[in-house]
C-alpha atoms as a PDB file:
ATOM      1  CA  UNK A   1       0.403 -25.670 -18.435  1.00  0.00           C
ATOM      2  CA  UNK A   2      -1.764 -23.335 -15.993  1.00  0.00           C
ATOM      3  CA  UNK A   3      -2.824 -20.544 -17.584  1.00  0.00           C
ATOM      4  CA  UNK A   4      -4.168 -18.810 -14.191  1.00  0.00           C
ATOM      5  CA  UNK A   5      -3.158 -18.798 -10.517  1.00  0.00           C
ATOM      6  CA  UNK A   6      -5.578 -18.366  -7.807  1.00  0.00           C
ATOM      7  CA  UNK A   7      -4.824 -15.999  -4.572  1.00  0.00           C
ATOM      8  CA  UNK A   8      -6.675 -15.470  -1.228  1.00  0.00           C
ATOM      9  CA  UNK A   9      -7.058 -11.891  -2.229  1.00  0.00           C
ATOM     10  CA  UNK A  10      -9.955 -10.015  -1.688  1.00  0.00           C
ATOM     11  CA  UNK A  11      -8.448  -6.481  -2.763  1.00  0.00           C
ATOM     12  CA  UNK A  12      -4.919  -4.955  -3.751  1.00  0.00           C
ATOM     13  CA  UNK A  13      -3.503  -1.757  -3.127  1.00  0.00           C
ATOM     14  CA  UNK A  14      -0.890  -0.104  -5.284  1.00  0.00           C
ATOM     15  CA  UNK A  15       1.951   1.903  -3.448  1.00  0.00           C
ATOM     16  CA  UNK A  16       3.888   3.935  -5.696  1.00  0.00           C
ATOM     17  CA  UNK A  17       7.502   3.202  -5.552  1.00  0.00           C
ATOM     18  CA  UNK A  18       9.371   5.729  -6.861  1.00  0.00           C
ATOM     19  CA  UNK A  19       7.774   8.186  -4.367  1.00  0.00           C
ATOM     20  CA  UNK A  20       8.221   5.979  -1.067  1.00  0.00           C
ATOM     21  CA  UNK A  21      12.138   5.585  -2.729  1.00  0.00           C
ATOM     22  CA  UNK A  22      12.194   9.755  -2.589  1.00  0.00           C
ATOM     23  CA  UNK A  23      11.076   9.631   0.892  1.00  0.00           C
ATOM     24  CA  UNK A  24      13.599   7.297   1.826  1.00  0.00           C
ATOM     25  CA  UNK A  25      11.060   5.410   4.750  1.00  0.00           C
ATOM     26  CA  UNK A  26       9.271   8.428   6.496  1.00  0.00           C
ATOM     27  CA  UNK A  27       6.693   5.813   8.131  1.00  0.00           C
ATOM     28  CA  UNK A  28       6.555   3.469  11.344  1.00  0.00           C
ATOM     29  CA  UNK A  29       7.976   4.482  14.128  1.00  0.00           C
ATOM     30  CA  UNK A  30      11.198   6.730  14.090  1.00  0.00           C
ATOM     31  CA  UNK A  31      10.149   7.271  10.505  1.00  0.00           C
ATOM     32  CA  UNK A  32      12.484   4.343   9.288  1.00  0.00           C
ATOM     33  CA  UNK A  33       9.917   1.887   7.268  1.00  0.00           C
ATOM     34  CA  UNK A  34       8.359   2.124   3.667  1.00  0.00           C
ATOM     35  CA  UNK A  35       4.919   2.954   3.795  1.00  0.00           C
ATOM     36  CA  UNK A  36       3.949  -0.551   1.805  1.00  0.00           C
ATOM     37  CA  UNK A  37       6.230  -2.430   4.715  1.00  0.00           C
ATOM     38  CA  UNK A  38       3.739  -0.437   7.246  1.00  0.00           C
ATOM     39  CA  UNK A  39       0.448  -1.180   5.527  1.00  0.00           C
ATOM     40  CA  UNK A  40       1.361  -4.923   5.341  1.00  0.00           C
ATOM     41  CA  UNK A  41       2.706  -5.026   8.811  1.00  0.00           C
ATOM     42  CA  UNK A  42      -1.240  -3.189  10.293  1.00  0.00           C
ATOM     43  CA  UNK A  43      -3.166  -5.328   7.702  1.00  0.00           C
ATOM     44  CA  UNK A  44      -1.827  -8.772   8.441  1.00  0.00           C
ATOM     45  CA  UNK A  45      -1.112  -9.292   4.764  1.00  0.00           C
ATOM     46  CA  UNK A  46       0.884 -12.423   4.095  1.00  0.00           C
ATOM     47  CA  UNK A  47       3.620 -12.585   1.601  1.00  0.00           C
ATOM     48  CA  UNK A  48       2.549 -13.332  -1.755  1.00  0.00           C
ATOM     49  CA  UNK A  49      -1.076 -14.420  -2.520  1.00  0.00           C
ATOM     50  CA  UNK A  50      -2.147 -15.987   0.399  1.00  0.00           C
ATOM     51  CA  UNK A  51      -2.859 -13.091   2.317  1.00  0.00           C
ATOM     52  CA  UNK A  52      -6.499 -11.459   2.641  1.00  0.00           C
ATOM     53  CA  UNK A  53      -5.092  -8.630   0.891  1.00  0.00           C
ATOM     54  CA  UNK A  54      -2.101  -7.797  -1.523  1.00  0.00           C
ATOM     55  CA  UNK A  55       0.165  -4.580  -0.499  1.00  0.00           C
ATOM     56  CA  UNK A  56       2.220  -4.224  -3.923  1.00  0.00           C
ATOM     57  CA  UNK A  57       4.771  -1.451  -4.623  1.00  0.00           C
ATOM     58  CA  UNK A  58       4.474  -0.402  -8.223  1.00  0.00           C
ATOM     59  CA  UNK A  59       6.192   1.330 -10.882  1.00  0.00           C
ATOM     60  CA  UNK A  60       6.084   4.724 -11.076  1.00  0.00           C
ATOM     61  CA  UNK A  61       1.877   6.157 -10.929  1.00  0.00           C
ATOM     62  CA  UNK A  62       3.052   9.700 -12.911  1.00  0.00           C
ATOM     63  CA  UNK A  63       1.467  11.657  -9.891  1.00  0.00           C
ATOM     64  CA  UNK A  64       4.687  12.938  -8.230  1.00  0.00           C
ATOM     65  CA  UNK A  65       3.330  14.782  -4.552  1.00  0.00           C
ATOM     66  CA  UNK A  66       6.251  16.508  -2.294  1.00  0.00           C
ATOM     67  CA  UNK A  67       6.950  14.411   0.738  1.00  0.00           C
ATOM     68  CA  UNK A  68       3.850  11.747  -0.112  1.00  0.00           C
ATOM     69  CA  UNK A  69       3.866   8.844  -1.047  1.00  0.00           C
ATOM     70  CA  UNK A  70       0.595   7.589  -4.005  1.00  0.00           C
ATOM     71  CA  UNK A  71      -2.073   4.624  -3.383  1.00  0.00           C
ATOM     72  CA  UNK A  72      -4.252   3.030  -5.167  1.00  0.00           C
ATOM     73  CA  UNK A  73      -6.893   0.569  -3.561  1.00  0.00           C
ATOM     74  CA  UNK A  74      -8.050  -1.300  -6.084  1.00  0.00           C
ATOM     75  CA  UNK A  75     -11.507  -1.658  -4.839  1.00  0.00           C
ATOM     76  CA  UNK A  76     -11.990   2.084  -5.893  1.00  0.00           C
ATOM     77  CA  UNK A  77      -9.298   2.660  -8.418  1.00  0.00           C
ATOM     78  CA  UNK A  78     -10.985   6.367  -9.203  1.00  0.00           C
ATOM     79  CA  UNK A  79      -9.474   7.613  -5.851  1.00  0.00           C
ATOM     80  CA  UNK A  80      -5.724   7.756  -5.441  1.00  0.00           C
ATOM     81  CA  UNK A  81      -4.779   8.897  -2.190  1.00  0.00           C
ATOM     82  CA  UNK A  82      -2.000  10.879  -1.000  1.00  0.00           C
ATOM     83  CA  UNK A  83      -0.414   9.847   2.219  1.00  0.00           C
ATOM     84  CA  UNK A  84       2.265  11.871   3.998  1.00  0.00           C
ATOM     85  CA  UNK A  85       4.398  10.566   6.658  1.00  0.00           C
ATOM     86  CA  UNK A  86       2.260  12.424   9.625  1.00  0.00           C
ATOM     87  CA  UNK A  87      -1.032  10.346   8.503  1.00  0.00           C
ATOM     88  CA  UNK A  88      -2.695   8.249  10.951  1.00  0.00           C
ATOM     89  CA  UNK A  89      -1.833   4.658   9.676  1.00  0.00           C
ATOM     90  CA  UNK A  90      -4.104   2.680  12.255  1.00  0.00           C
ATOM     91  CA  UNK A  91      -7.097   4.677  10.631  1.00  0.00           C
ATOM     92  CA  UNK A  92      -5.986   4.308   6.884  1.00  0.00           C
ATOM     93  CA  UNK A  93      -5.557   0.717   7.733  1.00  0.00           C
ATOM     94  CA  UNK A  94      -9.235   0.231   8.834  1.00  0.00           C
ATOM     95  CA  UNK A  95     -10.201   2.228   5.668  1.00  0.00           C
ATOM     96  CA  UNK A  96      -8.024  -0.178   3.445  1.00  0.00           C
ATOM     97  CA  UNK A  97      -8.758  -3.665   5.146  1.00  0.00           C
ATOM     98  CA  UNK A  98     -11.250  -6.323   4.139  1.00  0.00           C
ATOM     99  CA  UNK A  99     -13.948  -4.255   6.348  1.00  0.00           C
ATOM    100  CA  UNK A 100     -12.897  -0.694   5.286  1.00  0.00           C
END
């Protein structure tokens, strides 16, 4: 039996679920897609772990901002970031890919 799996992944972020439910979408164009659905889309992550990069919603983070969604790049997990639906997603995409 394996006892480990190996993925393509360089980083993860963590993209609080409970506050992209709240906001109901609020990203993308027409404000209609989940911010994690965005990030994947601009990062070219591939489903499951053979992507560059892993975009995972997550339980819950217990930091609860009005009209935000949380995130968590695991490359600098002493930063959580707080993204509203007005951000600029092309530029927190080049902060959050392999290069960023």
């Amino acid at each position: 039996m394996k006892h480990h799996v190996d993925a393509n992944w360089s980083h993860a972020i963590l993209v609080c679920k409970k506050c992209s439910k709240k906001l109901k979408g609020g990203f993308g164009d027409g404000g209609s897609k989940k911010l994690s659905k965005e990030l994947k889309a601009r990062l070219g992550s591939s489903k499951g772990r053979k992507g560059l990069l892993g975009v995972i919603e997550v339980p819950c983070l217990d930091i609860c901002p009005k009209k935000a969604v949380m995130l968590v790049d695991s490359r600098k997990p002493g930063v959580w970031r707080i993204v509203r639906p007005d951000a600029d997603l092309d530029a927190l995409a080049g902060e959050l890919s392999n290069a960023g």
